[in-house]
Protein backbone atom coordinates (compact mmCIF):
# COMPACT_ATOMS: atom_id res chain seq x y z
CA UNK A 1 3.16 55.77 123.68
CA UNK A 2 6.64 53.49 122.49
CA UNK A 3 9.10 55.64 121.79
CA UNK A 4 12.32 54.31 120.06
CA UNK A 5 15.00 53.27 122.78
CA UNK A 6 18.29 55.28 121.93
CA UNK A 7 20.66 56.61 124.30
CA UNK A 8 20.47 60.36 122.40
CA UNK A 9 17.72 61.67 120.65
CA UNK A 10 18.24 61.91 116.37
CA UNK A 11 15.61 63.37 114.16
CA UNK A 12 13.27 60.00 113.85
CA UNK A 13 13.12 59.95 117.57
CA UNK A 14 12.15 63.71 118.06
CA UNK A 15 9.34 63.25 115.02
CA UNK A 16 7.96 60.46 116.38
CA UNK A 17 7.25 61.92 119.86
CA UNK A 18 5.98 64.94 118.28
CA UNK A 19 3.73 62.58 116.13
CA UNK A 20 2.57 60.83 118.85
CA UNK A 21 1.73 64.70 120.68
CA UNK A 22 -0.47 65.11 118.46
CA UNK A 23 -2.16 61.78 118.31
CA UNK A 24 -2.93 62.50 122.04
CA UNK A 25 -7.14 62.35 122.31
CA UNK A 26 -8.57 64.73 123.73
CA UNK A 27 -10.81 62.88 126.16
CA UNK A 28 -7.67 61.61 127.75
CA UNK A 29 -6.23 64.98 128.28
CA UNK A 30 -9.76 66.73 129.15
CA UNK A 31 -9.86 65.09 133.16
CA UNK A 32 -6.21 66.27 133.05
CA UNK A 33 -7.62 70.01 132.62
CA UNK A 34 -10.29 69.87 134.69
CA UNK A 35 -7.71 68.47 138.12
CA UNK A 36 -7.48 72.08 138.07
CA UNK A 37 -11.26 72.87 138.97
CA UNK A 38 -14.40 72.97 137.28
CA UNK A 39 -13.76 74.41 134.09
CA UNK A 40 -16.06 74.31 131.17
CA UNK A 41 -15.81 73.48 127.60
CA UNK A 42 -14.00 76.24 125.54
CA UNK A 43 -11.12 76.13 128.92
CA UNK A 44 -10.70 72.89 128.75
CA UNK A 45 -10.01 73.15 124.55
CA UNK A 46 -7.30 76.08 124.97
CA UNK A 47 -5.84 74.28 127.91
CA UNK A 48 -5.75 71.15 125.65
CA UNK A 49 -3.69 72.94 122.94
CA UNK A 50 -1.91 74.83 125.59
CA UNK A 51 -0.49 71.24 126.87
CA UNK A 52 0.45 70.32 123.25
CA UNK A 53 2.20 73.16 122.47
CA UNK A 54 4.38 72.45 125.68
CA UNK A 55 4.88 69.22 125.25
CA UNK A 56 5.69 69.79 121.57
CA UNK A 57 8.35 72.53 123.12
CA UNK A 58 9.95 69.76 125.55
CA UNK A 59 10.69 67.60 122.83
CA UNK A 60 12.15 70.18 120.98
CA UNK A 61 14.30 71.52 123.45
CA UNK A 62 15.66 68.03 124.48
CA UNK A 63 16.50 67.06 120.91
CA UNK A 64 18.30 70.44 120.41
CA UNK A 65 20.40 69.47 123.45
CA UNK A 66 20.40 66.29 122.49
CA UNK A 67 22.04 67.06 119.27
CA UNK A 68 23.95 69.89 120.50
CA UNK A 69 25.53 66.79 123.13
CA UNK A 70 25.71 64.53 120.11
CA UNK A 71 27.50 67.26 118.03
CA UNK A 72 30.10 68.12 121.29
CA UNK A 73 30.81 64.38 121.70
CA UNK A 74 31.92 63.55 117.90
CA UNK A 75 33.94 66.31 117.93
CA UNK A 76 35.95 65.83 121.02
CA UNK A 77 36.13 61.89 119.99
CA UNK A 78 37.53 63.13 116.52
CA UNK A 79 40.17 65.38 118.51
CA UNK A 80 40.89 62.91 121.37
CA UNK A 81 41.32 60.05 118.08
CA UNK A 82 44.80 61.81 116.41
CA UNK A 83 47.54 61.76 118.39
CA UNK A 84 50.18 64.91 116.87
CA UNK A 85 53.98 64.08 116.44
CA UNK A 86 56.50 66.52 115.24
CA UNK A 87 60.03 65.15 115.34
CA UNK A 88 62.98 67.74 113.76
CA UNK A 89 66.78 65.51 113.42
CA UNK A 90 69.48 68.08 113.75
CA UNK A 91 72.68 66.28 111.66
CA UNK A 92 76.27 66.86 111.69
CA UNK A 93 76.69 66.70 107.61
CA UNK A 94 81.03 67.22 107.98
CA UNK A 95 82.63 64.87 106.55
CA UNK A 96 83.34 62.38 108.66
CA UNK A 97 79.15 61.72 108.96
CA UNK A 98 78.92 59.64 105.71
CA UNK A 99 78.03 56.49 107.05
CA UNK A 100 75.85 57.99 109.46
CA UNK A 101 73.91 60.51 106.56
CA UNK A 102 73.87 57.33 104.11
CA UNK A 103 71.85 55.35 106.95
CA UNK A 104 69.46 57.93 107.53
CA UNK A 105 68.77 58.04 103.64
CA UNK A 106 67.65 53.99 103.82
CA UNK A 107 65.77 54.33 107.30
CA UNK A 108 64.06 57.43 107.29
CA UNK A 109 60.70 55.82 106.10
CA UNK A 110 61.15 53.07 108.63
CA UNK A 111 61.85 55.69 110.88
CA UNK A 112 58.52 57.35 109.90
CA UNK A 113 56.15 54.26 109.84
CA UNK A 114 57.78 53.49 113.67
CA UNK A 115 56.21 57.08 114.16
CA UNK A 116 52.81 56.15 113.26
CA UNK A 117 52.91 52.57 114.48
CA UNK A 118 50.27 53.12 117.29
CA UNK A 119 46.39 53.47 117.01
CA UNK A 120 44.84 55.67 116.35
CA UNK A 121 47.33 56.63 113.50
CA UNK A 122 48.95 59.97 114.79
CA UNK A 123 49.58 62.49 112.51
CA UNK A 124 53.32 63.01 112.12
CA UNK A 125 55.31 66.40 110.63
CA UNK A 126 59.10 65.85 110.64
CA UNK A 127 61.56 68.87 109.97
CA UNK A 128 65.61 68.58 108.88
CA UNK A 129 68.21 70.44 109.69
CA UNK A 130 72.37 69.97 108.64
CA UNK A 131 74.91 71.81 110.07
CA UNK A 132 78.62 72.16 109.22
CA UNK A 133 80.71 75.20 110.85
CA UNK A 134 81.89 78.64 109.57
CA UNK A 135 84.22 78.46 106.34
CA UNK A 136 81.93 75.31 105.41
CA UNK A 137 79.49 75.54 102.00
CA UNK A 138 77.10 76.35 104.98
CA UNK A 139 76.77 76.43 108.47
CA UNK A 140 73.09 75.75 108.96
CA UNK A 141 70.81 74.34 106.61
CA UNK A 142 67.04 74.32 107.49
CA UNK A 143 63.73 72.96 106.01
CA UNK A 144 60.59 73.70 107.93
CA UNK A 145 58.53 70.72 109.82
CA UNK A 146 55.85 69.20 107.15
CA UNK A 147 53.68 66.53 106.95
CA UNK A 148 54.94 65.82 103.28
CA UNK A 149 57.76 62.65 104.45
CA UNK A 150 58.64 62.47 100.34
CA UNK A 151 59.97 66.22 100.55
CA UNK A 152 61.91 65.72 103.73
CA UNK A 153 63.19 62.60 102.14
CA UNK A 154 64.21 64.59 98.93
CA UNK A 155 66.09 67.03 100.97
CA UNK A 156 67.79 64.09 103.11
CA UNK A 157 69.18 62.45 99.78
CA UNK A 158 70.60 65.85 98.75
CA UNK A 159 72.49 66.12 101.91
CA UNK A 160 76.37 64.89 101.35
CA UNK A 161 78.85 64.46 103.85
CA UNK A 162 81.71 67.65 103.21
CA UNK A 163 83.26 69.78 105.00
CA UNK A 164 84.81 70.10 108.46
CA UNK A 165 88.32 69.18 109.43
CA UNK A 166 88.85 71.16 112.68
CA UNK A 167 86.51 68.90 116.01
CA UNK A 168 83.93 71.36 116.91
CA UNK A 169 81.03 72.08 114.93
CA UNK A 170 78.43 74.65 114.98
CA UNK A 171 76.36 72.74 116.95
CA UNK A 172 74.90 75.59 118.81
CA UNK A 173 73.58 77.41 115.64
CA UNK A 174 72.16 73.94 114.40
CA UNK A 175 69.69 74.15 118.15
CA UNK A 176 69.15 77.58 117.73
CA UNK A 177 67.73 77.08 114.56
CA UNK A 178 66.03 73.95 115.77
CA UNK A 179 64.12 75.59 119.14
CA UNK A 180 63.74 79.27 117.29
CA UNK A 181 63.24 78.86 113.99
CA UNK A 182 60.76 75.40 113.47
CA UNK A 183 57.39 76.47 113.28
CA UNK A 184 56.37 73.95 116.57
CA UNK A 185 52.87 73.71 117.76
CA UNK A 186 51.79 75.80 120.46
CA UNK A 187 49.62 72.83 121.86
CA UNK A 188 50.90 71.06 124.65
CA UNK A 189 49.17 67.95 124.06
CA UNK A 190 51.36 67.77 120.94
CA UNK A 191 54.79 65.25 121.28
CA UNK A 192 57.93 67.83 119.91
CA UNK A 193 61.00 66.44 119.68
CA UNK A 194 64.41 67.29 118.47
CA UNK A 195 67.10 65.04 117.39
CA UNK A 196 70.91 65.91 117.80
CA UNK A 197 72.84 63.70 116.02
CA UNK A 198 76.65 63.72 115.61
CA UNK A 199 80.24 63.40 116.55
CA UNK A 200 81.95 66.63 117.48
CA UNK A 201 81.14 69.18 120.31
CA UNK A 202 80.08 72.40 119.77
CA UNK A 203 82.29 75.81 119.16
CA UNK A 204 82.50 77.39 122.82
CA UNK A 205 84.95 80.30 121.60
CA UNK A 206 82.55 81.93 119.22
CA UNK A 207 81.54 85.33 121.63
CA UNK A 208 78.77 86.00 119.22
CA UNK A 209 77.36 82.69 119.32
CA UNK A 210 74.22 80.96 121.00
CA UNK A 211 74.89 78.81 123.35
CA UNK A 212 73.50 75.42 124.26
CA UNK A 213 72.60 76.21 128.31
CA UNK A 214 70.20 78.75 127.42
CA UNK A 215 68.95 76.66 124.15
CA UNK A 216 67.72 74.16 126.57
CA UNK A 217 65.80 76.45 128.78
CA UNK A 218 64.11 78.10 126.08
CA UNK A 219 63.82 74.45 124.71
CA UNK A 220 62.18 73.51 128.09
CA UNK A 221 59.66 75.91 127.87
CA UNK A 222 58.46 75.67 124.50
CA UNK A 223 57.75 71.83 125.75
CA UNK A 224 60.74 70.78 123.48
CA UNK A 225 62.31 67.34 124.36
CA UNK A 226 66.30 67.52 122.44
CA UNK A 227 67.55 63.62 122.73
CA UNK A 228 71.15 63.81 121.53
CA UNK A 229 73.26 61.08 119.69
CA UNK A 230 76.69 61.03 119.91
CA UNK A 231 78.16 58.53 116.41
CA UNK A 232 81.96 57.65 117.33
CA UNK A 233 83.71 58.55 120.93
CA UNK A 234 85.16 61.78 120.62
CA UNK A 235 85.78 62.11 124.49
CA UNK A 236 85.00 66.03 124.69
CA UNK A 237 81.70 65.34 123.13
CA UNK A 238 80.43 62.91 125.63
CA UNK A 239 79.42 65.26 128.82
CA UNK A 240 78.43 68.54 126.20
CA UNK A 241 75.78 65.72 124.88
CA UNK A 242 74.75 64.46 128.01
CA UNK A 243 74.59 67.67 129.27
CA UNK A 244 72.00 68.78 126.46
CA UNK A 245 69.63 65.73 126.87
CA UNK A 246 69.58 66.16 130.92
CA UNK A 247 69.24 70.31 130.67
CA UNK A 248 65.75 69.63 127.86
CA UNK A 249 64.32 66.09 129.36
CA UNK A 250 65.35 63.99 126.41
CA UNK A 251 67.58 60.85 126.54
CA UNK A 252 71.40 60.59 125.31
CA UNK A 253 72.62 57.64 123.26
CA UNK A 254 75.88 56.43 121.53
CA UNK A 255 76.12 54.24 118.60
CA UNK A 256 78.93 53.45 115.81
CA UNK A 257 80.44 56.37 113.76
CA UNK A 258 79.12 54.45 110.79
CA UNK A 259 75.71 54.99 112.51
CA UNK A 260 75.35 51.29 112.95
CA UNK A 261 72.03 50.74 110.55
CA UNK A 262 71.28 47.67 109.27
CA UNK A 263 69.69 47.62 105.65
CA UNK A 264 66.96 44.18 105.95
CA UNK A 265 66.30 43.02 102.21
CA UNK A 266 63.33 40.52 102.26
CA UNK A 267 61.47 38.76 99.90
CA UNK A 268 59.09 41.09 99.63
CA UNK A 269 60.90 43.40 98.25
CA UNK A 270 60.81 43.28 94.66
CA UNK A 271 57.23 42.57 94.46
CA UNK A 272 56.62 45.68 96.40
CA UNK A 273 58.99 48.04 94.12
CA UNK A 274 56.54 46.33 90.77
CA UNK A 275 53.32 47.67 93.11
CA UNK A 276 55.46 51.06 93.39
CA UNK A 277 55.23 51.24 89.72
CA UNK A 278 51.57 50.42 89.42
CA UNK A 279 50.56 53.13 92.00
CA UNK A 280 52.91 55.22 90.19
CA UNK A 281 50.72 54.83 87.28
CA UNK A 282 47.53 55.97 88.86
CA UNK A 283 49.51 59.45 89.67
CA UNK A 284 46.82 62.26 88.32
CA UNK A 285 48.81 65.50 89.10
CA UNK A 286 46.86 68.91 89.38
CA UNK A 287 47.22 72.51 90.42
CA UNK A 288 50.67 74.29 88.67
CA UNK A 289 53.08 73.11 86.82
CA UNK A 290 55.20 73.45 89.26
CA UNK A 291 53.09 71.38 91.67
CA UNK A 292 52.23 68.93 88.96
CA UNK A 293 56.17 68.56 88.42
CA UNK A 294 56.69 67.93 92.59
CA UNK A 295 54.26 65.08 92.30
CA UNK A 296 56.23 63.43 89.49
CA UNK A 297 59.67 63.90 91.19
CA UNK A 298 58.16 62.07 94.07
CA UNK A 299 57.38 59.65 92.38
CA UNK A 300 60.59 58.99 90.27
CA UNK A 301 62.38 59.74 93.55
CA UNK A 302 60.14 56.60 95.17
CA UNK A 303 61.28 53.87 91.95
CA UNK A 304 64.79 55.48 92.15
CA UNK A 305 65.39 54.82 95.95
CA UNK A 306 67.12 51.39 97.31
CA UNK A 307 64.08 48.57 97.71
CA UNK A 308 63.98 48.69 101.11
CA UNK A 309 63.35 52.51 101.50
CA UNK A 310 60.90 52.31 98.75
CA UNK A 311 59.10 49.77 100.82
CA UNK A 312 59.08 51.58 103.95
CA UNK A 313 57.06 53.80 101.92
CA UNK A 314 54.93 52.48 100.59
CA UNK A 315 54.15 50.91 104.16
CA UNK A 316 53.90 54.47 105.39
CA UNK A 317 51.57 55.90 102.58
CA UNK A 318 49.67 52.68 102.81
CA UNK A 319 49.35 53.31 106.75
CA UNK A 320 48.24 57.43 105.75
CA UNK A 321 45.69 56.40 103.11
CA UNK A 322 47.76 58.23 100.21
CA UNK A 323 49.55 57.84 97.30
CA UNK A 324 52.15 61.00 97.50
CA UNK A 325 53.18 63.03 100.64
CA UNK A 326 52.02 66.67 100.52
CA UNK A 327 49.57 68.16 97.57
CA UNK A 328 49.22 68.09 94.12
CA UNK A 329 47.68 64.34 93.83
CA UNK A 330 43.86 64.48 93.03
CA UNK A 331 42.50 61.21 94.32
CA UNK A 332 43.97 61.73 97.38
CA UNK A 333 43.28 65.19 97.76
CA UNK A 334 39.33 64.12 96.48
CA UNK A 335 39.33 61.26 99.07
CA UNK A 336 40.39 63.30 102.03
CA UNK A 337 37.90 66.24 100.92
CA UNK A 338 40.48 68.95 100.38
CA UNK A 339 39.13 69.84 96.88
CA UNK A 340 36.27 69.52 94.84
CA UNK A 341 36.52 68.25 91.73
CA UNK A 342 34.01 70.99 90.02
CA UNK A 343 36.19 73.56 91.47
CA UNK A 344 39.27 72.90 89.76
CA UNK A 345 39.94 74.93 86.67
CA UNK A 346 40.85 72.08 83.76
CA UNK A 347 44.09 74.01 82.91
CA UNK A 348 45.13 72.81 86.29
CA UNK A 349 44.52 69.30 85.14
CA UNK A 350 46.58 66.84 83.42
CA UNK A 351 46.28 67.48 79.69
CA UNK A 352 44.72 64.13 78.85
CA UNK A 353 42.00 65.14 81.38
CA UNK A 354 41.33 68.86 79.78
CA UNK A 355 39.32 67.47 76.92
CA UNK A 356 37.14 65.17 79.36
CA UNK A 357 33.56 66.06 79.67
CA UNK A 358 32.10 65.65 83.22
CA UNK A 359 30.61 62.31 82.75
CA UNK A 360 34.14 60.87 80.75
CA UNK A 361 36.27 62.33 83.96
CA UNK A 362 34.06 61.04 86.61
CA UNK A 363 34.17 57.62 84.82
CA UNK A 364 38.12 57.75 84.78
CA UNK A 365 38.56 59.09 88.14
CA UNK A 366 36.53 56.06 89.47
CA UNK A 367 38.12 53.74 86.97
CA UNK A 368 41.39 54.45 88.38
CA UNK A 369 40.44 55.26 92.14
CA UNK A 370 39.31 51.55 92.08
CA UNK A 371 42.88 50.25 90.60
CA UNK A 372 44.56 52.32 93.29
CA UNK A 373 42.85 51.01 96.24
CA UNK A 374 43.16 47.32 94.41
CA UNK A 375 47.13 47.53 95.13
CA UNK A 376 47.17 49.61 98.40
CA UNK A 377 45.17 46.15 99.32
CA UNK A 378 47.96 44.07 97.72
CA UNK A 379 51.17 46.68 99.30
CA UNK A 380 48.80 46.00 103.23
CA UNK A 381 49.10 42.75 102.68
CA UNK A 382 52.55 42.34 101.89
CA UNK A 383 53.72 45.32 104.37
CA UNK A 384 51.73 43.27 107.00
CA UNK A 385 54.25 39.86 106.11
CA UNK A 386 57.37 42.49 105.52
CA UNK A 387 57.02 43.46 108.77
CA UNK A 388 56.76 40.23 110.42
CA UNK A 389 59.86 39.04 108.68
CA UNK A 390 62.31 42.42 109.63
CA UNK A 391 60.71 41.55 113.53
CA UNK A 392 61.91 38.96 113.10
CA UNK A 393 65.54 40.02 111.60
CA UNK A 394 65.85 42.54 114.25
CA UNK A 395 65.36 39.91 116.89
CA UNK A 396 68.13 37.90 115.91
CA UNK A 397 70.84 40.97 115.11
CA UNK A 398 69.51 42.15 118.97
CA UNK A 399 70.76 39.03 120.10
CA UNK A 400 73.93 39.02 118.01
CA UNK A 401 74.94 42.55 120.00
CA UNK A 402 74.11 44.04 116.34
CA UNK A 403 70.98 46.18 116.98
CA UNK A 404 72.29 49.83 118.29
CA UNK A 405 72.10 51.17 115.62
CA UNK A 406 70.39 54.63 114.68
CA UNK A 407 67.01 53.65 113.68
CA UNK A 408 66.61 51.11 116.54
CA UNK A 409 67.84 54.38 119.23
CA UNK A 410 64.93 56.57 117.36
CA UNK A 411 61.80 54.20 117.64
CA UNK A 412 63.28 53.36 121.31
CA UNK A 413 63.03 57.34 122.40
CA UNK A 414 60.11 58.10 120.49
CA UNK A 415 58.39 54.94 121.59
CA UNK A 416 59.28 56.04 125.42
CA UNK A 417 58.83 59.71 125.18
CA UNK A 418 55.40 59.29 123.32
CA UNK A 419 53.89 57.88 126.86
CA UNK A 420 54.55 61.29 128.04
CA UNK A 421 51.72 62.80 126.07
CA UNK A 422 49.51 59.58 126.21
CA UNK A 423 50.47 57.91 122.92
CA UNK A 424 50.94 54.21 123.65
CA UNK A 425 52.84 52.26 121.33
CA UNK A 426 52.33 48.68 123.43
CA UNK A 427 50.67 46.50 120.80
């Protein structure tokens, strides 16, 4: 009896051996019976079927487990396969953090696709946070970790440097918030880390205040790394800074007051912002209005930005397999299985789409689900030479003493921290 050679048993392989069972003749199995004595006719029939039926019950078992094995070994390949980032940047947003905010606006996509640069592509939730100090418009201001980059990157663009005027800053509300407040995984395979960044120390005289030594415990056992950046050389905020990083794990840093960033325009660049556009085009919004609106701000948000933040991402939704951050777009909610399409009510459609029948909305959804993936091709393969070129770049302003700046301190902590939890970034 051949039996198919596979190193776990599917359904083929379990029907063929129970095929082949059956097959068995019963002359060959009859002096198998009688090894156990001198039996006669009828005996040797039930003890005939009695050995089918067992060996028919063998197989079965062994492809259950066999399955079962199969089952257990996809999923803990399809766990082991997505490496989990959360990253939250606590800002000073007084005003003397301008140049420092205004970087962040150009870089946080680079930022992002640095993030996600390793393979298997890790799945990456990033949360904000500004701070200012008491008498300020406000003294924390907080939006929750999320996978959706284009709403942090809304919220970043808001953020304008005001306020201030006396050194310290309410750094110590700006953690609290950070370590308290951020809904963090509970999984300590996940990589969490937190981001000071700014110029002043914190308030030590307010009595009703947190304060930053017992932040960094409670950091430290929520399995929160807090790397600090210090922007200028305020001499008082040098130790307080160090003194965080050491107290949580996490790594200090110093760059410019400007922040140091360097914007890389490359030829690339305009051609990408025309394949903005086109994807733009291939938008279908559903859900609410309100939803349907978010999707659309996005977008105008995305052909509004400077060239080389629209770039980065497009790289980064290129690298995700999507269109728009967050929900409300239906081919990528279709393509990632989040929604059916018969399960949508039409009044949570487009308008154009409401009067569709079935066969007209399949034919468009496919129609433009085919132009979409045509120019993610086109955006790879010119985020692939984009790439090569700021490499490149970066080389050269490295060797000019140039390349301290924010951006480059990020990738180089998250890129060291991230071995930490296994994620290797080496290519």
């Amino acid at each position: 009896m051949k039996l198919p050679t596979s190193p776990i048993m599917n359904s083929t392989t379990h029907s063929v051996i129970s095929t082949n069972i059956a097959r068995i003749d019963p002359a060959v199995a009859a002096p198998l019976c009688r090894g156990a004595g001198n039996l006669d006719a009828a005996t040797e029939r039930r003890g005939y079927k009695i050995m089918r039926i067992g060996l028919n019950l063998v197989a079965s078992m062994a492809f259950v487990a066999a399955s079962s094995h199969s089952s257990l070994a996809k999923t803990a390949a399809a766990n082991q396969t997505k490496p989990r980032i959360e990253v939250c940047f606590v800002l000073d947003t007084t005003g003397s953090m301008g140049g420092l905010i205004e970087g962040a606006k150009q870089k946080i996509w680079s930022i992002a696709n640095e993030m996600i640069s390793t393979k298997p592509t890790p799945e990456l939730k990033l949360g904000l946070i500004g701070y200012r100090d008491r008498g300020d418009e406000y003294v924390v201001k907080s939006f929750q970790l999320t996978d959706d980059i284009d709403s942090i990157y809304g919220h970043l663009r808001d953020f304008k440097a005001e306020g201030g005027g006396d050194e310290p800053e309410s750094v110590n509300e700006a953690l609290a918030e950070a370590i308290e407040k951020m809904p963090w995984s509970q999984d300590r395979k996940v990589l969490k880390i937190i981001f000071l960044v700014g110029d002043a120390p914190p308030h030590l005289d307010y009595a009703d205040g947190p304060k930053y030594p017992e932040l960094c415990r409670i950091a430290a056992k929520k399995d929160l790394i807090i790397n600090t950046v210090q922007c200028g050389n305020i001499a008082e905020t040098t130790p307080i800074w160090k003194e965080i990083a050491k107290l949580s794990e996490g790594s200090y840093a110093a760059i410019a007051q400007s922040g140091g960033v360097a914007v890389i325009a490359t030829p690339m660049d305009d051609e990408l912002a025309r394949l903005n556009k086109k994807i733009g085009a291939t938008l279908i919004p559903y859900g609410d209005a309100t939803l349907q609106r978010e999707v659309a701000a996005k977008q105008a948000f995305a052909e509004s930005a400077p060239a080389s933040a629209a770039a980065d991402r497009l790289s980064y939704n290129a690298r995700t397999g999507k269109a728009v951050q967050g929900r409300g777009e239906l081919l990528d909610a279709l393509a990632k299985n989040e929604v059916k399409l018969d399960a949508i009510d039409k009044k949570d459609l487009p308008k154009e789409f409401q009067k569709l029948t079935k066969q007209e909305m399949d034919a468009r959804i496919a129609k433009t689900r085919a132009e979409r993936d045509s120019l993610q091709k086109e955006v790879q393969a010119l985020a692939k030479k984009r790439e090569v070129y700021i490499q490149a770049e970066n080389k050269r302003l490295a060797e000019a003493g140039k390349g301290d700046g924010f951006d480059e301190k990020v990738t180089e902590t998250i890129h060291q921290q991230a071995e930490r939890k296994g994620i290797n970034y080496t290519p």
